[in-house]
PDB file of N, CA and C in Angstrom:
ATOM      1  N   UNK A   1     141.773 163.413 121.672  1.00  0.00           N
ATOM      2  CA  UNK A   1     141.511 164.331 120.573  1.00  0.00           C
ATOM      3  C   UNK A   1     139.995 164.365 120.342  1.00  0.00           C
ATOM      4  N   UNK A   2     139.437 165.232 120.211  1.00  0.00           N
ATOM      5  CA  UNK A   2     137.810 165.475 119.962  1.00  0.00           C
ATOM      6  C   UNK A   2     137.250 165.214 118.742  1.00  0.00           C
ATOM      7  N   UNK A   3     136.336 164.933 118.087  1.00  0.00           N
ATOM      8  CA  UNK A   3     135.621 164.769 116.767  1.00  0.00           C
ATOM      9  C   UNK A   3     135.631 166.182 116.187  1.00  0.00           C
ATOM     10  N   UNK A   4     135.997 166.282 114.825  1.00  0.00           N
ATOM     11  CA  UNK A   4     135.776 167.445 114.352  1.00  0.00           C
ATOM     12  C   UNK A   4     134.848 167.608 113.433  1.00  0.00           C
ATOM     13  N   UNK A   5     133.702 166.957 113.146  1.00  0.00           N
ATOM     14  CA  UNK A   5     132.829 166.754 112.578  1.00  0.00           C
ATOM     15  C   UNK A   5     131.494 166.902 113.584  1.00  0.00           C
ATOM     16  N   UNK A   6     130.589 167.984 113.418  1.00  0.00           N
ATOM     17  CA  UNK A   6     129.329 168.279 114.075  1.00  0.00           C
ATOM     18  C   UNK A   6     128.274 167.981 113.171  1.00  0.00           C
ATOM     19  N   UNK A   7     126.895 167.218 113.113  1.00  0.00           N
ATOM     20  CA  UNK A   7     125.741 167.187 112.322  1.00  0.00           C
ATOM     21  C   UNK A   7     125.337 168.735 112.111  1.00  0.00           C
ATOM     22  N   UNK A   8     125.374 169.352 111.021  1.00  0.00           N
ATOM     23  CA  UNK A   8     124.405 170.373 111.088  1.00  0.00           C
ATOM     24  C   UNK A   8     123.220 170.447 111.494  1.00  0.00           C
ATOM     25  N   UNK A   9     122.607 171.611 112.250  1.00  0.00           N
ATOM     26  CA  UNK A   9     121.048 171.880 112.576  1.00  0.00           C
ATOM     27  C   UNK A   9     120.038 172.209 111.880  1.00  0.00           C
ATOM     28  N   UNK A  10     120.823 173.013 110.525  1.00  0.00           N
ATOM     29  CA  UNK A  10     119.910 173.209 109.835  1.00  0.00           C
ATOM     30  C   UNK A  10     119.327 172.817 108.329  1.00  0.00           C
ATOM     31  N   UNK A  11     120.253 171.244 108.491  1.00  0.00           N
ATOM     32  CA  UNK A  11     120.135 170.680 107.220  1.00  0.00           C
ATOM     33  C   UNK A  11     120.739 170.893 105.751  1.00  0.00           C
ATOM     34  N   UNK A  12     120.830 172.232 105.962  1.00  0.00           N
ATOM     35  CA  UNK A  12     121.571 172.526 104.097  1.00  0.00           C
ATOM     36  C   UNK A  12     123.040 171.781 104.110  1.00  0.00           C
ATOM     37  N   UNK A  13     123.518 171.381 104.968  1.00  0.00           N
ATOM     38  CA  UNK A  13     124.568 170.367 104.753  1.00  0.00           C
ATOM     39  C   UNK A  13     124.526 169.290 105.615  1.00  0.00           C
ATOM     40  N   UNK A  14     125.764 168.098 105.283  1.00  0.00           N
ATOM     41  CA  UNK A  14     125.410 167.046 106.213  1.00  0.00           C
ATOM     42  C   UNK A  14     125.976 167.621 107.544  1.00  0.00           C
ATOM     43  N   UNK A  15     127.306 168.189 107.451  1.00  0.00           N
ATOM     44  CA  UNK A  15     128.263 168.173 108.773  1.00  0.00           C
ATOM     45  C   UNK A  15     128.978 169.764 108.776  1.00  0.00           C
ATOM     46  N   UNK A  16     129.173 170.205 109.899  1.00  0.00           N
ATOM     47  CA  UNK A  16     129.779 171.291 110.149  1.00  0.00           C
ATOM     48  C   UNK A  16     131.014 170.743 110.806  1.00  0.00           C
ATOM     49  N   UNK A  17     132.061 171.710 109.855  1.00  0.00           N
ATOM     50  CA  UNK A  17     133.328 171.576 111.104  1.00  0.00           C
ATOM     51  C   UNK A  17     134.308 172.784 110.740  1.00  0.00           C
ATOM     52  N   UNK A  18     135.458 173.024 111.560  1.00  0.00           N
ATOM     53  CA  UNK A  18     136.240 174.093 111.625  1.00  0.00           C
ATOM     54  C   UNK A  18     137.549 173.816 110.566  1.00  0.00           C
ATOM     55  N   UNK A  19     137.456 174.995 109.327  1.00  0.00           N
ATOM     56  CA  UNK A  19     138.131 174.640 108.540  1.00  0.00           C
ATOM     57  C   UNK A  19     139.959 174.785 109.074  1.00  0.00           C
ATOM     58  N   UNK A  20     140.777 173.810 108.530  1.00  0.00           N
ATOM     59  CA  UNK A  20     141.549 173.187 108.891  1.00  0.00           C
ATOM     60  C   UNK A  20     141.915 171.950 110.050  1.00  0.00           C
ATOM     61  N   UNK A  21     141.050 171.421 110.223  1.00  0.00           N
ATOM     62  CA  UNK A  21     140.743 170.340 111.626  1.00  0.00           C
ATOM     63  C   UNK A  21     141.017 169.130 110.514  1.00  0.00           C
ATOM     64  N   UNK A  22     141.651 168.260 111.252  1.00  0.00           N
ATOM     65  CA  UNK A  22     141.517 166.881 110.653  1.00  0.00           C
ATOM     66  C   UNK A  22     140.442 166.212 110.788  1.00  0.00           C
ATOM     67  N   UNK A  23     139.976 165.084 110.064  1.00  0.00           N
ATOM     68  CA  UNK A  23     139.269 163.990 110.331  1.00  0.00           C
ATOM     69  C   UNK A  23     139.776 162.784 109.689  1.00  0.00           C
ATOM     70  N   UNK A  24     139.173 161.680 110.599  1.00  0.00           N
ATOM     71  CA  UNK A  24     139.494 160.507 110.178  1.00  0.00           C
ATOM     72  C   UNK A  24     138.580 159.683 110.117  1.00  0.00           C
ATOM     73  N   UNK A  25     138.037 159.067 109.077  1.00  0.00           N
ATOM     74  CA  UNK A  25     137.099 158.178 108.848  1.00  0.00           C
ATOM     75  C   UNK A  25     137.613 156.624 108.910  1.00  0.00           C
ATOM     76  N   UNK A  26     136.632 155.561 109.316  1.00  0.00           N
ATOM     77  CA  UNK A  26     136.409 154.416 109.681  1.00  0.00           C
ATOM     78  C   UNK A  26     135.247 153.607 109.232  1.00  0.00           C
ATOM     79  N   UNK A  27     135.091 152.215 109.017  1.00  0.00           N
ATOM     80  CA  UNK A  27     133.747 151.714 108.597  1.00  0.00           C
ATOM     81  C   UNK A  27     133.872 150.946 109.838  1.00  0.00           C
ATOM     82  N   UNK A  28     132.429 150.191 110.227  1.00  0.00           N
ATOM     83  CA  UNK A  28     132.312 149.126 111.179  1.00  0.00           C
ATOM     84  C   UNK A  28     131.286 147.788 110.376  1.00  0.00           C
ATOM     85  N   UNK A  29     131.215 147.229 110.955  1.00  0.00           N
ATOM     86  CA  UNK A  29     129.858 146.130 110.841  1.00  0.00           C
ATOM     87  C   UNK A  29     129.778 145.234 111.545  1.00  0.00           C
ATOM     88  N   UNK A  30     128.613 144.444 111.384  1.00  0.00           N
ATOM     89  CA  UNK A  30     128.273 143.511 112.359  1.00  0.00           C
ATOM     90  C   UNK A  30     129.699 142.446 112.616  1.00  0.00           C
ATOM     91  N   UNK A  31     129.105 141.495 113.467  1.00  0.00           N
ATOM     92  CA  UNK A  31     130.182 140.268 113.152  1.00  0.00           C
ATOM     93  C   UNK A  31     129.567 139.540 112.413  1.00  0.00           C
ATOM     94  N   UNK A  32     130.715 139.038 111.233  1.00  0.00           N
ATOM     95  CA  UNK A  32     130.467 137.877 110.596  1.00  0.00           C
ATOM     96  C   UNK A  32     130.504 139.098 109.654  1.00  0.00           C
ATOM     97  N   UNK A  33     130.786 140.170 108.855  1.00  0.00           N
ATOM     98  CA  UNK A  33     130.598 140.713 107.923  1.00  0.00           C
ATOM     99  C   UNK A  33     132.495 141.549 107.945  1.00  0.00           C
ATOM    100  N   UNK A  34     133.062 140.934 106.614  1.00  0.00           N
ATOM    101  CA  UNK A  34     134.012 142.258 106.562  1.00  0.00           C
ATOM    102  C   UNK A  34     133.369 142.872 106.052  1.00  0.00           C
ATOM    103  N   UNK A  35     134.017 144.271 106.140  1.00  0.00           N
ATOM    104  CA  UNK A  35     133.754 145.882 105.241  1.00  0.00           C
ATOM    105  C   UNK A  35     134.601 146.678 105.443  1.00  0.00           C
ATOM    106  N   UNK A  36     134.748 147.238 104.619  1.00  0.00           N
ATOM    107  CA  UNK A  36     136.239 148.264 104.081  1.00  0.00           C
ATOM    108  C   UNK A  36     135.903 149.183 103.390  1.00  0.00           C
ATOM    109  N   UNK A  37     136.696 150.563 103.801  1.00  0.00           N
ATOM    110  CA  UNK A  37     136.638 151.710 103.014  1.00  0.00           C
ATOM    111  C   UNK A  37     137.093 151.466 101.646  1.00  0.00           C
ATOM    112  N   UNK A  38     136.548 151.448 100.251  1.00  0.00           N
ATOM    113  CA  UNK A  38     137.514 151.204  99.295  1.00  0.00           C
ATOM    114  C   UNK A  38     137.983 152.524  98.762  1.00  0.00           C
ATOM    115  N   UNK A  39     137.508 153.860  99.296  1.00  0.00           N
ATOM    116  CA  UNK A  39     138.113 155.072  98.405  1.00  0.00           C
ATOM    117  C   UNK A  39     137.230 155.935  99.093  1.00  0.00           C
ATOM    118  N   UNK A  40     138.154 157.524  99.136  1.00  0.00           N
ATOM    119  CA  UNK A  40     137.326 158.330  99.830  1.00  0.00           C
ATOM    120  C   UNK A  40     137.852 159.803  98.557  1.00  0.00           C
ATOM    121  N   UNK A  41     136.774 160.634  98.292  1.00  0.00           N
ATOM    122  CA  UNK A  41     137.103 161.803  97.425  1.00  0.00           C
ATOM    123  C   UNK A  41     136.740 162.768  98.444  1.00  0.00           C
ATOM    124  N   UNK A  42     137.377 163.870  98.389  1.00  0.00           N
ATOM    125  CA  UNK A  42     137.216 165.016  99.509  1.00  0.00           C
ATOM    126  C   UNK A  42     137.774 166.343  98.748  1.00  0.00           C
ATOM    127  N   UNK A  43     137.443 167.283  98.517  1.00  0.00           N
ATOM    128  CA  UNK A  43     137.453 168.657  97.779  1.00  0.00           C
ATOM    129  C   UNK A  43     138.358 168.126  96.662  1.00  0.00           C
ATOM    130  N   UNK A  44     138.232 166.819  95.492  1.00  0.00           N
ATOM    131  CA  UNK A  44     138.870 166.447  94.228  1.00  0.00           C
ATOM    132  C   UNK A  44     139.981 165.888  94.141  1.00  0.00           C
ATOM    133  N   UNK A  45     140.261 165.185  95.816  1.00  0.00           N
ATOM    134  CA  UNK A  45     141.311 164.804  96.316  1.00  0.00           C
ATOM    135  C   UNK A  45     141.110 163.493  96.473  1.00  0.00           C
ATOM    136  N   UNK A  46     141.430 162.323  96.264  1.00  0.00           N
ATOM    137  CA  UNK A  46     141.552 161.061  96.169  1.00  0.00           C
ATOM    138  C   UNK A  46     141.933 160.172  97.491  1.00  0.00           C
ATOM    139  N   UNK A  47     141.783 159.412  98.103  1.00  0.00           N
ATOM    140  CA  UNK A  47     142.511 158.728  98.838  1.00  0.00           C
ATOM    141  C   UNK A  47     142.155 157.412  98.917  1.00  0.00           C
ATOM    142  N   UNK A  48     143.057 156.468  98.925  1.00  0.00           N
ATOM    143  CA  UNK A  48     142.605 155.097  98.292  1.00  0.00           C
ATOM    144  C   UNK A  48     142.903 154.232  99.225  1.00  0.00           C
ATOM    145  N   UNK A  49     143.736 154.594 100.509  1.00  0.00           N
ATOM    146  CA  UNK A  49     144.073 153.159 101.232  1.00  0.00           C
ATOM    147  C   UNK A  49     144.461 154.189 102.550  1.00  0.00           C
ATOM    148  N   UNK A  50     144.191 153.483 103.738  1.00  0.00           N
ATOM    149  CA  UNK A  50     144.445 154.189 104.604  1.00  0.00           C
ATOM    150  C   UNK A  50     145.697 154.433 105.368  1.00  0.00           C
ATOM    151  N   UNK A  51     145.721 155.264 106.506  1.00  0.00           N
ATOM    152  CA  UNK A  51     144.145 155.793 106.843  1.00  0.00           C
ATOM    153  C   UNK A  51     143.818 157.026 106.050  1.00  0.00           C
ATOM    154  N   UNK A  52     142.213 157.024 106.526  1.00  0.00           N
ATOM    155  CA  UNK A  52     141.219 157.582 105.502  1.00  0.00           C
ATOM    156  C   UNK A  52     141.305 159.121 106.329  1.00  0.00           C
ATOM    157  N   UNK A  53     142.078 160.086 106.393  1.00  0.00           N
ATOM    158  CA  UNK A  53     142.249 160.728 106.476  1.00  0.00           C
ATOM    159  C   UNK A  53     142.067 162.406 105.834  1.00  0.00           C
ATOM    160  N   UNK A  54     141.469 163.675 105.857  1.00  0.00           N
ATOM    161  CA  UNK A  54     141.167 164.584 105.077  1.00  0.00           C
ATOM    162  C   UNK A  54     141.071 165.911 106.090  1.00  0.00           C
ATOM    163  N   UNK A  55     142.094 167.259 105.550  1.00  0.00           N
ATOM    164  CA  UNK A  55     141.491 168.052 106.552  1.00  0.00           C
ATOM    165  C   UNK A  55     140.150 169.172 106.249  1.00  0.00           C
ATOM    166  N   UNK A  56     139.734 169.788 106.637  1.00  0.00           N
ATOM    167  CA  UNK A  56     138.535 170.371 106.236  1.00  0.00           C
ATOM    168  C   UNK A  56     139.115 171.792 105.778  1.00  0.00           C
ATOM    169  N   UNK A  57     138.063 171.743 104.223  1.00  0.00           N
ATOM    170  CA  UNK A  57     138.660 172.939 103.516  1.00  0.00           C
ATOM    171  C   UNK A  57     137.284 174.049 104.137  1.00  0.00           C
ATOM    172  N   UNK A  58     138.153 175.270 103.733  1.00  0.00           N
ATOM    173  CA  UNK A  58     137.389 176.150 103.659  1.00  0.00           C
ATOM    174  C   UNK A  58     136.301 176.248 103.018  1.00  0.00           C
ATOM    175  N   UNK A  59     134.930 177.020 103.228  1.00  0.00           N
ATOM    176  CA  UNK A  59     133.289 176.497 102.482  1.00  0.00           C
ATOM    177  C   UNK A  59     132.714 175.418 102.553  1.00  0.00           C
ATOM    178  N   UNK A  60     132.185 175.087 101.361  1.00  0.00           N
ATOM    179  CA  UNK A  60     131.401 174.124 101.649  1.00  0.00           C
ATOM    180  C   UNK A  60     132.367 173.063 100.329  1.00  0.00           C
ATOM    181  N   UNK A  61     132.216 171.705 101.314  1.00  0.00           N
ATOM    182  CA  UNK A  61     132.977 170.508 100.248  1.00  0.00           C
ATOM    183  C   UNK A  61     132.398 169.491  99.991  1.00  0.00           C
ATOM    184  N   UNK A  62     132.186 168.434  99.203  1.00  0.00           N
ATOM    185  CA  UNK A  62     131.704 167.542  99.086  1.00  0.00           C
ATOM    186  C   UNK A  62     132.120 165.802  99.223  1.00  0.00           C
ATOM    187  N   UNK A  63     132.055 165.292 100.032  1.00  0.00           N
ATOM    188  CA  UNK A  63     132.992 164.104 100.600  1.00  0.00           C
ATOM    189  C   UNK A  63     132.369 163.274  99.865  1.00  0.00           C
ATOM    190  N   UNK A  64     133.063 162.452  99.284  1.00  0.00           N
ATOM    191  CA  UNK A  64     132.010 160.776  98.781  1.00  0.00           C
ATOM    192  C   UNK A  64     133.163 159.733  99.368  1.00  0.00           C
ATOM    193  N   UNK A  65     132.706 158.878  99.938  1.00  0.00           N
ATOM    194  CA  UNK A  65     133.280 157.581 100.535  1.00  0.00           C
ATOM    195  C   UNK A  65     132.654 156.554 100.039  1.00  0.00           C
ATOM    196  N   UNK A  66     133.493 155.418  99.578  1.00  0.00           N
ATOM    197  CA  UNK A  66     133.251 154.098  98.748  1.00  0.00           C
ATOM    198  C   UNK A  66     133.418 153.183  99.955  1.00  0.00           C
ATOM    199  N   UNK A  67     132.387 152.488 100.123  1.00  0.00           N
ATOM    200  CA  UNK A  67     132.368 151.068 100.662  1.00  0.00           C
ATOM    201  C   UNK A  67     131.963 149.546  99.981  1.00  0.00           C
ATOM    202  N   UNK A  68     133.041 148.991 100.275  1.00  0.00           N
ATOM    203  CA  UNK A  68     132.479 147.346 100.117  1.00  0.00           C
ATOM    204  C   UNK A  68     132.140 146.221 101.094  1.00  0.00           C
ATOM    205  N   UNK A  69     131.539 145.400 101.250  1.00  0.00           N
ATOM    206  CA  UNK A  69     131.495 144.117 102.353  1.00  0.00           C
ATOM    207  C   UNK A  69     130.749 143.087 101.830  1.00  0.00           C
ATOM    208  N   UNK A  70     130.814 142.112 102.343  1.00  0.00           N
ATOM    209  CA  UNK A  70     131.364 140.623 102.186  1.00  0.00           C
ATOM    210  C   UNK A  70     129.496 140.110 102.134  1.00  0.00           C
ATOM    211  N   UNK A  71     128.236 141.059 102.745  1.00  0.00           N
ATOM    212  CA  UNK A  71     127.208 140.828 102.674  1.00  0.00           C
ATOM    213  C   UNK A  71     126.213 142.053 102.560  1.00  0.00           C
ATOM    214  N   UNK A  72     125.663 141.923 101.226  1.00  0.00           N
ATOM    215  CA  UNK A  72     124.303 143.062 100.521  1.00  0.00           C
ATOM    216  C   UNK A  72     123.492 142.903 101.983  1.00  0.00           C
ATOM    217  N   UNK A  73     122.926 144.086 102.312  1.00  0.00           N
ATOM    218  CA  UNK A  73     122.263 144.551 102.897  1.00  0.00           C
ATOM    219  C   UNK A  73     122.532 144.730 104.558  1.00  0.00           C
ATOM    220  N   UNK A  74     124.253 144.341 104.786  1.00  0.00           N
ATOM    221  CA  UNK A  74     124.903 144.423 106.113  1.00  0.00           C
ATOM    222  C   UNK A  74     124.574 146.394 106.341  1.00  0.00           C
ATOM    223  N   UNK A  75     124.184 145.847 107.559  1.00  0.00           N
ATOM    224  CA  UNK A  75     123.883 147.560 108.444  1.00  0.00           C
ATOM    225  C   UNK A  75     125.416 148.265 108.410  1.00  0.00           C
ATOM    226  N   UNK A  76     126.113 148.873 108.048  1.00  0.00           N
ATOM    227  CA  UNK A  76     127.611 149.236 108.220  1.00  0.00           C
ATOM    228  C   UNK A  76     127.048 150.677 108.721  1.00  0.00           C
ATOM    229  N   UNK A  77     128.541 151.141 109.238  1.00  0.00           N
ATOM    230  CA  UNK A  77     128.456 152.594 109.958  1.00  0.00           C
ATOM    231  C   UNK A  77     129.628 153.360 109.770  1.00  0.00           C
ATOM    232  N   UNK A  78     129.508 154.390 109.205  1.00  0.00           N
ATOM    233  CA  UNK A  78     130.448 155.162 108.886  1.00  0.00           C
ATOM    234  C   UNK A  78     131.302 156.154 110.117  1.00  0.00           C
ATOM    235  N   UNK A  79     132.446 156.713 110.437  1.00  0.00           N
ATOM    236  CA  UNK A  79     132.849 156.783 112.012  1.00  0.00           C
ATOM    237  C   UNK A  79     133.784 157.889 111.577  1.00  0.00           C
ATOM    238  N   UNK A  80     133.966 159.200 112.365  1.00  0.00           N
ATOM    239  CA  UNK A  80     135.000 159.811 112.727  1.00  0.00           C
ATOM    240  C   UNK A  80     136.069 159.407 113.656  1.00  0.00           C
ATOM    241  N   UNK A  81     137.018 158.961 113.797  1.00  0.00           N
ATOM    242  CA  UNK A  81     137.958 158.484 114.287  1.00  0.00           C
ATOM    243  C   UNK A  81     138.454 159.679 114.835  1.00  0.00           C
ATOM    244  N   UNK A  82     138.287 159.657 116.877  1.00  0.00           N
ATOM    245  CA  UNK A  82     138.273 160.819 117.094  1.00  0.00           C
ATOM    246  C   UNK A  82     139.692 160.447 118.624  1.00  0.00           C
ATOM    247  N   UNK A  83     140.396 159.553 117.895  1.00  0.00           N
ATOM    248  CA  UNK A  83     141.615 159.144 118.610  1.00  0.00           C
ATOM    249  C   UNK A  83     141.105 158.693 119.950  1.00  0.00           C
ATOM    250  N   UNK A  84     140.937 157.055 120.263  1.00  0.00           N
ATOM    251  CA  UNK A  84     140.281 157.098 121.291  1.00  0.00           C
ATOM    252  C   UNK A  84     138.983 156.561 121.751  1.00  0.00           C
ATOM    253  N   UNK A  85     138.270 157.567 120.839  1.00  0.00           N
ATOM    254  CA  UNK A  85     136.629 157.439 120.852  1.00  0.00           C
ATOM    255  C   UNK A  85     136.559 157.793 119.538  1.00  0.00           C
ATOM    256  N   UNK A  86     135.219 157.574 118.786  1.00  0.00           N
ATOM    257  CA  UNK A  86     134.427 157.593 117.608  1.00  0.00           C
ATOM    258  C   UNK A  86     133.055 158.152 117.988  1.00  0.00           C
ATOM    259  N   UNK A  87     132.576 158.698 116.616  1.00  0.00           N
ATOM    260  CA  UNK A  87     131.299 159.264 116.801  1.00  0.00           C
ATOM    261  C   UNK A  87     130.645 158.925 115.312  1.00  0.00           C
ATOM    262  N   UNK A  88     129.558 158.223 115.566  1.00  0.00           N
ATOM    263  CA  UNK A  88     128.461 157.599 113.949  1.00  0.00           C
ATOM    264  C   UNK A  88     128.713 158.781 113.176  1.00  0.00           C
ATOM    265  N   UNK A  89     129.084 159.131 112.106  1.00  0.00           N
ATOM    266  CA  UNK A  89     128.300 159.756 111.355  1.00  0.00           C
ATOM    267  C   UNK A  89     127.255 159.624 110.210  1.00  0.00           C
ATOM    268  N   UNK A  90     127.207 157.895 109.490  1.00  0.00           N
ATOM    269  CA  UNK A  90     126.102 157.683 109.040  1.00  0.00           C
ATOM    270  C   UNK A  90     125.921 156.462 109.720  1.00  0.00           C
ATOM    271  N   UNK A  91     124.814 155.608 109.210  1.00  0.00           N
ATOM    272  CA  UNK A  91     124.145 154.507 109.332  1.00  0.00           C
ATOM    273  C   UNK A  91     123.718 153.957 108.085  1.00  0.00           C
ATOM    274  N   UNK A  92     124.121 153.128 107.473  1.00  0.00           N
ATOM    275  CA  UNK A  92     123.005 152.632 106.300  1.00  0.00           C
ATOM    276  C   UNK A  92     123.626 151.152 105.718  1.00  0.00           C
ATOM    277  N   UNK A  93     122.650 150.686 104.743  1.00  0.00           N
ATOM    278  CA  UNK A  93     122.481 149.053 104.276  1.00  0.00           C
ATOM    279  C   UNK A  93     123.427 148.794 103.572  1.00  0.00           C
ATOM    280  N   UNK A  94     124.588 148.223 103.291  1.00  0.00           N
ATOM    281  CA  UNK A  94     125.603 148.222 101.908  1.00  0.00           C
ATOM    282  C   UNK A  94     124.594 147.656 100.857  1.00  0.00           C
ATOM    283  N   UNK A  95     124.740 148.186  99.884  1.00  0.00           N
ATOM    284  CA  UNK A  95     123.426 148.269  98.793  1.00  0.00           C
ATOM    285  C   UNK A  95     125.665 147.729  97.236  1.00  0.00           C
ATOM    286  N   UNK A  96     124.859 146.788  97.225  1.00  0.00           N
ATOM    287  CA  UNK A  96     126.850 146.342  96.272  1.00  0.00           C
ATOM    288  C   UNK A  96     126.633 147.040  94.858  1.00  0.00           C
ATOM    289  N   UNK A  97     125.196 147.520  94.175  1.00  0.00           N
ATOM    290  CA  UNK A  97     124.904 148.359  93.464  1.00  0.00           C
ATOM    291  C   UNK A  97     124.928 149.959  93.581  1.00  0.00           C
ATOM    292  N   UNK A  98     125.170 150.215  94.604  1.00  0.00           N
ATOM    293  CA  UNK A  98     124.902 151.912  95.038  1.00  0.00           C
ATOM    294  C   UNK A  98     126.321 151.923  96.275  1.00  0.00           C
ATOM    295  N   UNK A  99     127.391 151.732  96.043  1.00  0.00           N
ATOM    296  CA  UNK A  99     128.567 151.571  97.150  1.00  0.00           C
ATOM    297  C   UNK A  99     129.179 152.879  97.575  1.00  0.00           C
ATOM    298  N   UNK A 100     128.709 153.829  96.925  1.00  0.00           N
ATOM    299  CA  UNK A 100     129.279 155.256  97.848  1.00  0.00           C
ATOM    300  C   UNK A 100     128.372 156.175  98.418  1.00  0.00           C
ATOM    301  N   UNK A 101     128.811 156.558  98.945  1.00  0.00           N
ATOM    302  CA  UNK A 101     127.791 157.655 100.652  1.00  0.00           C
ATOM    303  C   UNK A 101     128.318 159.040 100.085  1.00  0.00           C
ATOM    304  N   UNK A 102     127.780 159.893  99.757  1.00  0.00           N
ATOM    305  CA  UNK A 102     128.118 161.110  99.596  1.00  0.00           C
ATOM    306  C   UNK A 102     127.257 162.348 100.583  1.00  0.00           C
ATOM    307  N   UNK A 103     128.347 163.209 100.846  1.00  0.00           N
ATOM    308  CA  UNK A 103     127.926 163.988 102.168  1.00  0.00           C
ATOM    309  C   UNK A 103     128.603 165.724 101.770  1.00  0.00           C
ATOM    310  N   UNK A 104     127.790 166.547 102.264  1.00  0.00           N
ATOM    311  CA  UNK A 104     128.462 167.555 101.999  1.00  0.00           C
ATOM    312  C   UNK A 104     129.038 168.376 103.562  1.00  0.00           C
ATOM    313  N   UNK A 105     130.161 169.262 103.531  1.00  0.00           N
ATOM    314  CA  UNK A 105     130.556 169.719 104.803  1.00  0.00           C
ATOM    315  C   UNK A 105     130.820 170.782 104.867  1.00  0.00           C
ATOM    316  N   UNK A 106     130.246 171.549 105.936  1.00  0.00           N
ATOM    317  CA  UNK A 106     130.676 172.968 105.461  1.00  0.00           C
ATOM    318  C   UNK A 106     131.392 173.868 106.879  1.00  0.00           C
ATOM    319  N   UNK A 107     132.548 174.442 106.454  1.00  0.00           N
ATOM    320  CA  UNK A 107     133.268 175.088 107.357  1.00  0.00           C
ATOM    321  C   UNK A 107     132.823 175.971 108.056  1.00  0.00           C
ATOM    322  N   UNK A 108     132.964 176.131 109.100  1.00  0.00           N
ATOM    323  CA  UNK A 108     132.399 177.356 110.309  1.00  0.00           C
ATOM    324  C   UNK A 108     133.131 177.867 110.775  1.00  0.00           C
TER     325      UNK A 108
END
């Protein structure tokens, strides 16, 4: 199954993808660090335990994903789960004060 999540080129959003496509999100981290999705919001839609699953609405939507792990300032990586294979879609520090990633996506 392919990633349905593309980086936009031209910046006014985070990600392009084809409205109605699934995606599936994933966290990673180093070893020696758990980390876990604790909650994902996607067009006012909730999802709390996995999998982290959402399909892409029409326009433009706004995703926020909650993370926690076991060590402040672990590199974690946020992942489309593309059955198979995965593709990064962020990179960043778990900050245990600032725990959600918010991204916007817009349908093509």
């Amino acid at each position: 199954m392919p990633c349905n999540l593309k980086l936009s080129p031209t910046g006014d959003v985070n990600f392009l993808g084809t409205a109605g496509a699934s995606v599936t999100l994933k966290l990673t981290a180093p070893d020696g660090v758990d980390a876990e999705i604790v909650h994902v919001r996607y067009g006012g839609n909730g999802i709390s335990k996995p999998p982290f699953m959402f399909t892409i609405n029409a326009g433009v939507t706004f995703l926020v994903v909650v993370v926690e792990a076991t060590k402040a300032g672990a590199v974690l990586q946020l992942r489309e789960d593309c059955g198979g294979s995965d593709q990064v879609l962020s990179t960043f520090h778990f900050d245990p004060q600032n725990p959600g990633r918010g991204f916007f996506i817009k349908s093509v």
